[in-house]
N, C-alpha and C. Protein backbone atom coordinates (compact mmCIF):
# COMPACT_ATOMS: atom_id res chain seq x y z
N UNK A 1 16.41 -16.75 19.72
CA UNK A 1 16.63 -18.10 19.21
C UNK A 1 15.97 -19.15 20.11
N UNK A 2 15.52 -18.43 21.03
CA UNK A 2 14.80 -19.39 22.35
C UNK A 2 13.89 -19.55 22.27
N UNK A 3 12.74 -19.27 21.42
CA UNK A 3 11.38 -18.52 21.43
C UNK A 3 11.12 -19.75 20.53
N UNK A 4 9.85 -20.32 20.96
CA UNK A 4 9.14 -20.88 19.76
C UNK A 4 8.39 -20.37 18.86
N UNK A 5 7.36 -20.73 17.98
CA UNK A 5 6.73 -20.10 17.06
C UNK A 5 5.70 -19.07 17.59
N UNK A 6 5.51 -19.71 18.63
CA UNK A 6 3.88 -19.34 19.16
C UNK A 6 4.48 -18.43 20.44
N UNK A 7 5.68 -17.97 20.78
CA UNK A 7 6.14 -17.09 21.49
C UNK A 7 6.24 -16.26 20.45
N UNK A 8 7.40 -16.02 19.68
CA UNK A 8 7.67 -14.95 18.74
C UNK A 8 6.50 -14.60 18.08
N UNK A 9 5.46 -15.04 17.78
CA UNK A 9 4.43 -14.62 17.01
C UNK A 9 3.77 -13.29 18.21
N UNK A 10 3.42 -13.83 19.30
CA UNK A 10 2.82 -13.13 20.07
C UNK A 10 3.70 -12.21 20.46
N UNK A 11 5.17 -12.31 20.98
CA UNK A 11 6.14 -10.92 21.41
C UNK A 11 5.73 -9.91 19.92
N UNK A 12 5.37 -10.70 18.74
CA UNK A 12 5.59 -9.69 17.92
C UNK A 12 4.23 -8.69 17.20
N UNK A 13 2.69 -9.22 18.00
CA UNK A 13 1.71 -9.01 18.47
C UNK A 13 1.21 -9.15 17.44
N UNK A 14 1.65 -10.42 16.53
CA UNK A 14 0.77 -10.65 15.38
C UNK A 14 -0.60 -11.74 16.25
N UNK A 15 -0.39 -12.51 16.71
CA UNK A 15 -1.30 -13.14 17.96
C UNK A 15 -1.37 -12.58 19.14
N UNK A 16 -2.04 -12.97 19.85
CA UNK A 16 -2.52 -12.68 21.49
C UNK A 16 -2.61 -13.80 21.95
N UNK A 17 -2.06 -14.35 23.08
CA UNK A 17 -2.35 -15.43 23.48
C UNK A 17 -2.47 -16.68 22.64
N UNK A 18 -1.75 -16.56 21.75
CA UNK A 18 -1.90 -17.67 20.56
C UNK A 18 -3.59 -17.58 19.60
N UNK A 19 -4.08 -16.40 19.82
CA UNK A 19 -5.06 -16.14 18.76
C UNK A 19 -4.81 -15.37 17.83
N UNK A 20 -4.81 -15.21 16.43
CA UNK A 20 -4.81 -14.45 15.62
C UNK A 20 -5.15 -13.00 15.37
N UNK A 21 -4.81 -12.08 15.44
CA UNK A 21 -5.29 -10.38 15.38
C UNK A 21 -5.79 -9.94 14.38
N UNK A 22 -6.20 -9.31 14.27
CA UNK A 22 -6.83 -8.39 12.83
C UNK A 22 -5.59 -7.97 12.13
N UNK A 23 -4.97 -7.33 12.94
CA UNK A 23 -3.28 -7.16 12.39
C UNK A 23 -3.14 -7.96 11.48
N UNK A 24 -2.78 -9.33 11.91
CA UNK A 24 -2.15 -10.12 11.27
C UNK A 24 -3.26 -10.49 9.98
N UNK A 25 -4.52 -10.49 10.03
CA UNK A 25 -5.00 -11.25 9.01
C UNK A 25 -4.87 -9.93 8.04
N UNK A 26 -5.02 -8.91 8.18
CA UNK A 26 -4.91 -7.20 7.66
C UNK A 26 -3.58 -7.60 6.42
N UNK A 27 -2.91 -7.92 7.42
CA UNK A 27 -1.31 -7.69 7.06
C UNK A 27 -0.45 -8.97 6.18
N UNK A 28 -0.83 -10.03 6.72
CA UNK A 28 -0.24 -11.30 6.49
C UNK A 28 -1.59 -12.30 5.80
N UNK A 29 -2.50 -12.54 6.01
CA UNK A 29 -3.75 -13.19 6.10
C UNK A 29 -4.07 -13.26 4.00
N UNK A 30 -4.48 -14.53 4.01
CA UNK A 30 -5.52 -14.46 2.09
C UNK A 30 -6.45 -13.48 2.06
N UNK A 31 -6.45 -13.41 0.92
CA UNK A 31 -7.67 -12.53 0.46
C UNK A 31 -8.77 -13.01 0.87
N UNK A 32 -9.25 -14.73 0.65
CA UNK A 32 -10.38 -15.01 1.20
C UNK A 32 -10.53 -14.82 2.47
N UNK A 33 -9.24 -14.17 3.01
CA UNK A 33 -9.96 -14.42 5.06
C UNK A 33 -10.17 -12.96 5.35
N UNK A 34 -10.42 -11.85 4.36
CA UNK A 34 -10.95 -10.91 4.56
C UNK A 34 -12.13 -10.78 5.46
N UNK A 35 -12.97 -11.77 5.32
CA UNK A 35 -14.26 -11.72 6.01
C UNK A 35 -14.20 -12.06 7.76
N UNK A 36 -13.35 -12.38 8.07
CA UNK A 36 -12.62 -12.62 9.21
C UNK A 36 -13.25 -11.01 10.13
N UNK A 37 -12.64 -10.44 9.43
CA UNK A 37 -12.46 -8.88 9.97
C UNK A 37 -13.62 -8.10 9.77
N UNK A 38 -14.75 -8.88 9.30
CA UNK A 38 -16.20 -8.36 9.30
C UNK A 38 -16.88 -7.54 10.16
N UNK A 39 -16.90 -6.15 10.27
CA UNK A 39 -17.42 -5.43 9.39
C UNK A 39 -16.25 -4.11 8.53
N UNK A 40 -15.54 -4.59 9.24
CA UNK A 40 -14.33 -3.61 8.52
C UNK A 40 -14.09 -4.02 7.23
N UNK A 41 -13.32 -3.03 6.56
CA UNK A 41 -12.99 -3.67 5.33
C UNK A 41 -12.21 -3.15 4.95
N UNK A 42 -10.59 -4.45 4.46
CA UNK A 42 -9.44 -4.12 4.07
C UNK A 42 -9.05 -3.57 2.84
N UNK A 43 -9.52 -2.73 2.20
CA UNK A 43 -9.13 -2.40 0.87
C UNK A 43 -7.52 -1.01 0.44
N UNK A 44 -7.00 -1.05 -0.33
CA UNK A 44 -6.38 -0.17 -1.03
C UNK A 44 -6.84 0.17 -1.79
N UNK A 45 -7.24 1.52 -2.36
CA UNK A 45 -7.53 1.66 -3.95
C UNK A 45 -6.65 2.91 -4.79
N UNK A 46 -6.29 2.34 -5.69
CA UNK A 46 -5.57 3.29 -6.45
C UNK A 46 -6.43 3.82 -7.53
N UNK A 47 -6.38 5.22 -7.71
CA UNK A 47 -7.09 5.55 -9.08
C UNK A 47 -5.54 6.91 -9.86
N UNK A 48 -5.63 5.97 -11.23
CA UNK A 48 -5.10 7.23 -12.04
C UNK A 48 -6.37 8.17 -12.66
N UNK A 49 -6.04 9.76 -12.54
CA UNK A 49 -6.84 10.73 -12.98
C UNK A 49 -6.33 11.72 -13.97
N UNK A 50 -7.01 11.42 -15.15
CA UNK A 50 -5.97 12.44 -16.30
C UNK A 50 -6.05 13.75 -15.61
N UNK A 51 -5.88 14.86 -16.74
CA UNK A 51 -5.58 16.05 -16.73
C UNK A 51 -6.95 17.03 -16.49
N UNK A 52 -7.71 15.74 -17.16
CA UNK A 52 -9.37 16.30 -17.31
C UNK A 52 -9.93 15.98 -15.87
N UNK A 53 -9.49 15.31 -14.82
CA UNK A 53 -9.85 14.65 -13.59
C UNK A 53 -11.09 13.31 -14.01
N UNK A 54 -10.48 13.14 -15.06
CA UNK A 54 -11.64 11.52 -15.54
C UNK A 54 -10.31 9.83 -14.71
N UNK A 55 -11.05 8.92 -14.70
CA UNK A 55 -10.54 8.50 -14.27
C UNK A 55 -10.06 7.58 -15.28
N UNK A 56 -8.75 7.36 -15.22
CA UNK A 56 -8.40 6.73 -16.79
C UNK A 56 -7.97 5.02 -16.41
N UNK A 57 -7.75 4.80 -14.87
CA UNK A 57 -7.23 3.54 -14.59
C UNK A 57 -7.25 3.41 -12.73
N UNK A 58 -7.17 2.20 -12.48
CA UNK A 58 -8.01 1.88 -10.80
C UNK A 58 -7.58 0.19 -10.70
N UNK A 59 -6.98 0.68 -9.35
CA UNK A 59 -6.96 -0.78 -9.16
C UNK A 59 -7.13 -1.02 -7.44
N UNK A 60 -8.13 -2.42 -6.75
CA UNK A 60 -8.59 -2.32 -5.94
C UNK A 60 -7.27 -3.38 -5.40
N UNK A 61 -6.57 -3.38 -4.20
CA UNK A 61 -5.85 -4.24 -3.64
C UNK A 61 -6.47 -4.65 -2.51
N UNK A 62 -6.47 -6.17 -1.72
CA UNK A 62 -6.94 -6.35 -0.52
C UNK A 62 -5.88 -6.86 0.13
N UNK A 63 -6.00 -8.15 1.30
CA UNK A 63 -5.37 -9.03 2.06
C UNK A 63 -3.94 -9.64 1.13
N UNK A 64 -3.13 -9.99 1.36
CA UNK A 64 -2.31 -9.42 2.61
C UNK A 64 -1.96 -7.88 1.77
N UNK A 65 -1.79 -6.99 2.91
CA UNK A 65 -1.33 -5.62 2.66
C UNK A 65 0.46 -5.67 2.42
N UNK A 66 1.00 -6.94 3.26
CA UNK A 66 2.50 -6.60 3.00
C UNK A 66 2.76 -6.86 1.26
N UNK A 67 1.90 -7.43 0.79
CA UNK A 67 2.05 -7.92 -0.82
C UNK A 67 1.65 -6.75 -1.83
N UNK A 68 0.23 -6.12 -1.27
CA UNK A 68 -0.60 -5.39 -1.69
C UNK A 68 0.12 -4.03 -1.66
N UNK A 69 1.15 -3.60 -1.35
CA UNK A 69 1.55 -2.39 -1.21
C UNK A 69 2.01 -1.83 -2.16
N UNK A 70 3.23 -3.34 -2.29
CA UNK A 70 4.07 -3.64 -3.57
C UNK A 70 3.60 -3.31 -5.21
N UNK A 71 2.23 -3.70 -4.81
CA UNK A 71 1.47 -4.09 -6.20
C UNK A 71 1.09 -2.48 -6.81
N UNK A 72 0.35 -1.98 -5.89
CA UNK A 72 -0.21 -0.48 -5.71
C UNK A 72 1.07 0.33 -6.24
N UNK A 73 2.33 0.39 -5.55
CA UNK A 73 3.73 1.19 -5.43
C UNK A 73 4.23 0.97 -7.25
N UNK A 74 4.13 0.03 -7.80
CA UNK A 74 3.94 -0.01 -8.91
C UNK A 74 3.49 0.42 -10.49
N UNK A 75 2.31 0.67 -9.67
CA UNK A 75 0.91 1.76 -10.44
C UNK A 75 1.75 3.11 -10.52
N UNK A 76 2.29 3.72 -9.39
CA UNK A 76 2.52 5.30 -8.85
C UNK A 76 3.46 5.54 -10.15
N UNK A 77 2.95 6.48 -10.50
CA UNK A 77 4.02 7.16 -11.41
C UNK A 77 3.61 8.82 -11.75
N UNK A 78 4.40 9.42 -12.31
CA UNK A 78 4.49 10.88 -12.06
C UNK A 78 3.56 11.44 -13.51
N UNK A 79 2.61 12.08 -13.83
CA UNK A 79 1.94 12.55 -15.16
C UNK A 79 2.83 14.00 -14.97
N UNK A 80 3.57 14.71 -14.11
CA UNK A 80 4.14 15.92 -14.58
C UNK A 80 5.86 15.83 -14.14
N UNK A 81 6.78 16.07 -14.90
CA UNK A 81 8.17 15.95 -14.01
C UNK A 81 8.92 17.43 -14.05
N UNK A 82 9.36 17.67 -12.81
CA UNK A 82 9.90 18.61 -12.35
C UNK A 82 11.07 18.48 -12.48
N UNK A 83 12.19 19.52 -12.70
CA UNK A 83 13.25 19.20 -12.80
C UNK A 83 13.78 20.99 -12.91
N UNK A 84 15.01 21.08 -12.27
CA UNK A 84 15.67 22.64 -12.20
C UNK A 84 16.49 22.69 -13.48
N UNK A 85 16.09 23.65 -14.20
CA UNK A 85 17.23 23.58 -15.55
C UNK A 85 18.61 24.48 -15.04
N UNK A 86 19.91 23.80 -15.46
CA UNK A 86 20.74 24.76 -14.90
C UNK A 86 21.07 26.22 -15.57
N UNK A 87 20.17 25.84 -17.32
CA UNK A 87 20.78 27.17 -17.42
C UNK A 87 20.13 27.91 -17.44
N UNK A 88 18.83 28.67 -16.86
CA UNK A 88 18.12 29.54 -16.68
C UNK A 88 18.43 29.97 -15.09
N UNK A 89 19.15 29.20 -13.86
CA UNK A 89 19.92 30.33 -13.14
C UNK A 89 18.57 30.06 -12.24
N UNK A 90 17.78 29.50 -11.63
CA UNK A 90 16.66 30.08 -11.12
C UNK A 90 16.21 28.38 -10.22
N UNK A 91 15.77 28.78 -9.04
CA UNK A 91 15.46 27.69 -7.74
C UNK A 91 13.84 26.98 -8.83
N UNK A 92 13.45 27.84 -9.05
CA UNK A 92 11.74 27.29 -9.57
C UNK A 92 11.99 26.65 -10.97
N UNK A 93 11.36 25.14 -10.72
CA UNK A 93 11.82 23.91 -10.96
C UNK A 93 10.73 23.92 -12.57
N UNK A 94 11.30 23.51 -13.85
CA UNK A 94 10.34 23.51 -14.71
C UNK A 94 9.31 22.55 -14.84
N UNK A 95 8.28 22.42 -15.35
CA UNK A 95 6.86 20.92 -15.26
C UNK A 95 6.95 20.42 -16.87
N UNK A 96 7.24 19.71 -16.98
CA UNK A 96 6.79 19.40 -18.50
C UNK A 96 5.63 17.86 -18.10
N UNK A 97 4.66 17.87 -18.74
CA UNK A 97 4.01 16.60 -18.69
C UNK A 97 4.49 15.35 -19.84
N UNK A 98 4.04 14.25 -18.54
CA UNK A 98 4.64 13.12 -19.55
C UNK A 98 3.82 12.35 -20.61
């Protein structure tokens, strides 16, 4: 509660010395300040792949990653579901696709 902005920022090593990190622009930072971090480059990419391994859907996420995760985690979903039937008696789990 003692800490000013520009302390807690740095105990929390989003700055250095009151300069900004890659961290932080990675993590917290706009999309436009991607270029900041030049030559690296912040991307996520999600691709859905049917059954055929074609790619049926893709999505590219950048800056900030704490937002971008969210967005991606979204996309994830299951094309086969597993599940133990109880009445066949048996550990090996059936697949039906969705």
């Amino acid at each position: 509660m003692t800490w000013d902005d520009i302390t807690f920022l740095n105990k929390a090593k989003i700055t250095i010395r009151g300069k900004i990190t890659n961290t932080a622009i990675v993590l917290l930072g706009k999309e436009e300040s991607e270029y900041l971090i030049s030559p690296a480059i912040a991307k996520i990419k999600w691709i859905l792949r049917g059954a055929d391994n074609i790619e049926r859907d893709y999505m590219i996420a950048t800056c900030p990653f704490v937002l971008a995760i969210d967005r991606i985690y979204e996309k994830i979903r299951n094309l086969k579901y597993r599940y133990i039937n109880p009445l066949h008696k048996t550990l090996f789990p059936e697949e039906i696709s969705a």
